[in-house]
Protein backbone atom coordinates (compact mmCIF):
# COMPACT_ATOMS: atom_id res chain seq x y z
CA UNK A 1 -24.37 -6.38 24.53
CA UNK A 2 -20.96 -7.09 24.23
CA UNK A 3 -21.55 -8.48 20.76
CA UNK A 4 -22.72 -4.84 19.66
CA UNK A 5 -19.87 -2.70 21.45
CA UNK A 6 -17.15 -4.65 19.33
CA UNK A 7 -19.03 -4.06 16.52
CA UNK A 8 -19.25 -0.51 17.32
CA UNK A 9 -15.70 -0.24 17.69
CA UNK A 10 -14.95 -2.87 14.58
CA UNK A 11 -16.82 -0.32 12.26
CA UNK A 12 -15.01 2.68 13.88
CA UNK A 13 -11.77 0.78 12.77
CA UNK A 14 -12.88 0.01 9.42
CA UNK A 15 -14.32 3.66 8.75
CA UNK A 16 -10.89 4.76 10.15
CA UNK A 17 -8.67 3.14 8.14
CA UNK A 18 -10.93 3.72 5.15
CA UNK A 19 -10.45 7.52 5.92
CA UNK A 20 -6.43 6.75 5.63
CA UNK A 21 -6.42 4.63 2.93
CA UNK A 22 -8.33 7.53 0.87
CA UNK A 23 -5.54 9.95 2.39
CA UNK A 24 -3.00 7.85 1.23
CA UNK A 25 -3.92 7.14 -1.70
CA UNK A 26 -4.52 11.16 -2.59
CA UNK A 27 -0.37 11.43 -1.48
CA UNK A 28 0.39 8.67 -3.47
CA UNK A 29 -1.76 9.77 -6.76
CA UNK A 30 0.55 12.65 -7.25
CA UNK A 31 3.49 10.69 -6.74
CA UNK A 32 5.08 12.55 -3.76
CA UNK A 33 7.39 10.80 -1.39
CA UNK A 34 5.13 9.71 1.64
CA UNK A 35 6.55 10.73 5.12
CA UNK A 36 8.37 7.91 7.12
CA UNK A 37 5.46 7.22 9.50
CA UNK A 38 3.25 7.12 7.12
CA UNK A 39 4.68 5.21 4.92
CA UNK A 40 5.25 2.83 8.00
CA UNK A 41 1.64 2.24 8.68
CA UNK A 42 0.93 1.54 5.28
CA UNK A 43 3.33 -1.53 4.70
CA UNK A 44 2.08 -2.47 8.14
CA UNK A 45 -1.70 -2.38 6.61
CA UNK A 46 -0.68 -4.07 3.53
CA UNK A 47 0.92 -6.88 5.04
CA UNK A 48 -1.59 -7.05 7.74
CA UNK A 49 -4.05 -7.53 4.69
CA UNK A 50 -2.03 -10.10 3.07
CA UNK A 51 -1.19 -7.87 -0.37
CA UNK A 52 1.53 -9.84 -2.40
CA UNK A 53 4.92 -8.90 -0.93
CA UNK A 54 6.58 -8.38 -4.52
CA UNK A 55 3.81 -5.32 -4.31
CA UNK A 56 4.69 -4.34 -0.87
CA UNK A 57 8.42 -4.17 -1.56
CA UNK A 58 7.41 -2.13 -5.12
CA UNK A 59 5.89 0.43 -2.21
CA UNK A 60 8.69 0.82 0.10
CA UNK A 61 11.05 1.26 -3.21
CA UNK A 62 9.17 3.49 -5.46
CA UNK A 63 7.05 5.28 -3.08
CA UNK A 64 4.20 4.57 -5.43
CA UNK A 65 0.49 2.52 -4.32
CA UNK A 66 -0.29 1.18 -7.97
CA UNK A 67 -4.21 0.26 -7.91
CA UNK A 68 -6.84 0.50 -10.13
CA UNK A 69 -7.85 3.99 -8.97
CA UNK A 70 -3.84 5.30 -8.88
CA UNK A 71 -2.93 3.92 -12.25
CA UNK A 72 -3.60 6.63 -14.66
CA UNK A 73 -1.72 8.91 -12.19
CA UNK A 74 1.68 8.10 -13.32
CA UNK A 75 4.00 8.30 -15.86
CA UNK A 76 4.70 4.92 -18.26
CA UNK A 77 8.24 5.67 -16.78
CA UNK A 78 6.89 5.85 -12.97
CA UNK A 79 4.89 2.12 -13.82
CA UNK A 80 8.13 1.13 -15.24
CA UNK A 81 10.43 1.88 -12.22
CA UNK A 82 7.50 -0.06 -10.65
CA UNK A 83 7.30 -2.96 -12.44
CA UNK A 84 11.49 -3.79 -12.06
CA UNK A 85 10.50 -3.63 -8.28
CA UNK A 86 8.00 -6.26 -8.38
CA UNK A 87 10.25 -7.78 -10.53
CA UNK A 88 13.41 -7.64 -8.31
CA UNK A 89 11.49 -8.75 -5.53
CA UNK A 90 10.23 -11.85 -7.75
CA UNK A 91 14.13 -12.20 -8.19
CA UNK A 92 15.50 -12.11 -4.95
CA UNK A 93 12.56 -14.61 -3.86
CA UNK A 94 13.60 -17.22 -6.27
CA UNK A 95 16.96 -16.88 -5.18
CA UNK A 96 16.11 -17.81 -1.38
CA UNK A 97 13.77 -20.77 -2.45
């Protein structure tokens, strides 16, 4: 019994954040600045999922989610300011280590 009510609520999760992730990605797509809170829970979800840092810290500096399905949405100069983040981040990270 218990075994079935947390996978009740383990689906509810993953249906949830399947719901925001397809909200997200419509703000993103367009390339409009994501509000703060927002933006908040979706570093928190990409972390959380273990997404490459150098492509988390691209998000919180461009504003932009660059996947397969968001791609064609931008500009060559939108992917560009995107790909000196990743880049930066690679950077800084050899710099620490």
């Amino acid at each position: 019994m218990a075994e079935a009510v947390y996978d009740n609520d383990r689906q509810r999760a993953v249906d949830a954040a399947k719901a925001e992730q397809g909200a997200r990605m419509q703000l993103t797509r367009v390339g409009q600045p994501l509000p703060s809170q927002i933006e908040a829970m979706v570093v928190r979800d990409m972390e959380d999922l273990g997404i490459d840092p150098a492509l988390v810290y691209a998000f919180q500096h461009t504003g932009m989610l660059v996947t397969d399905a968001t791609i064609d949405g931008y500009s060559d100069a939108q992917l560009a300011s995107w790909q000196e983040a990743v880049d930066r981040y690679r950077r800084l990270e050899d710099e620490v280590a």
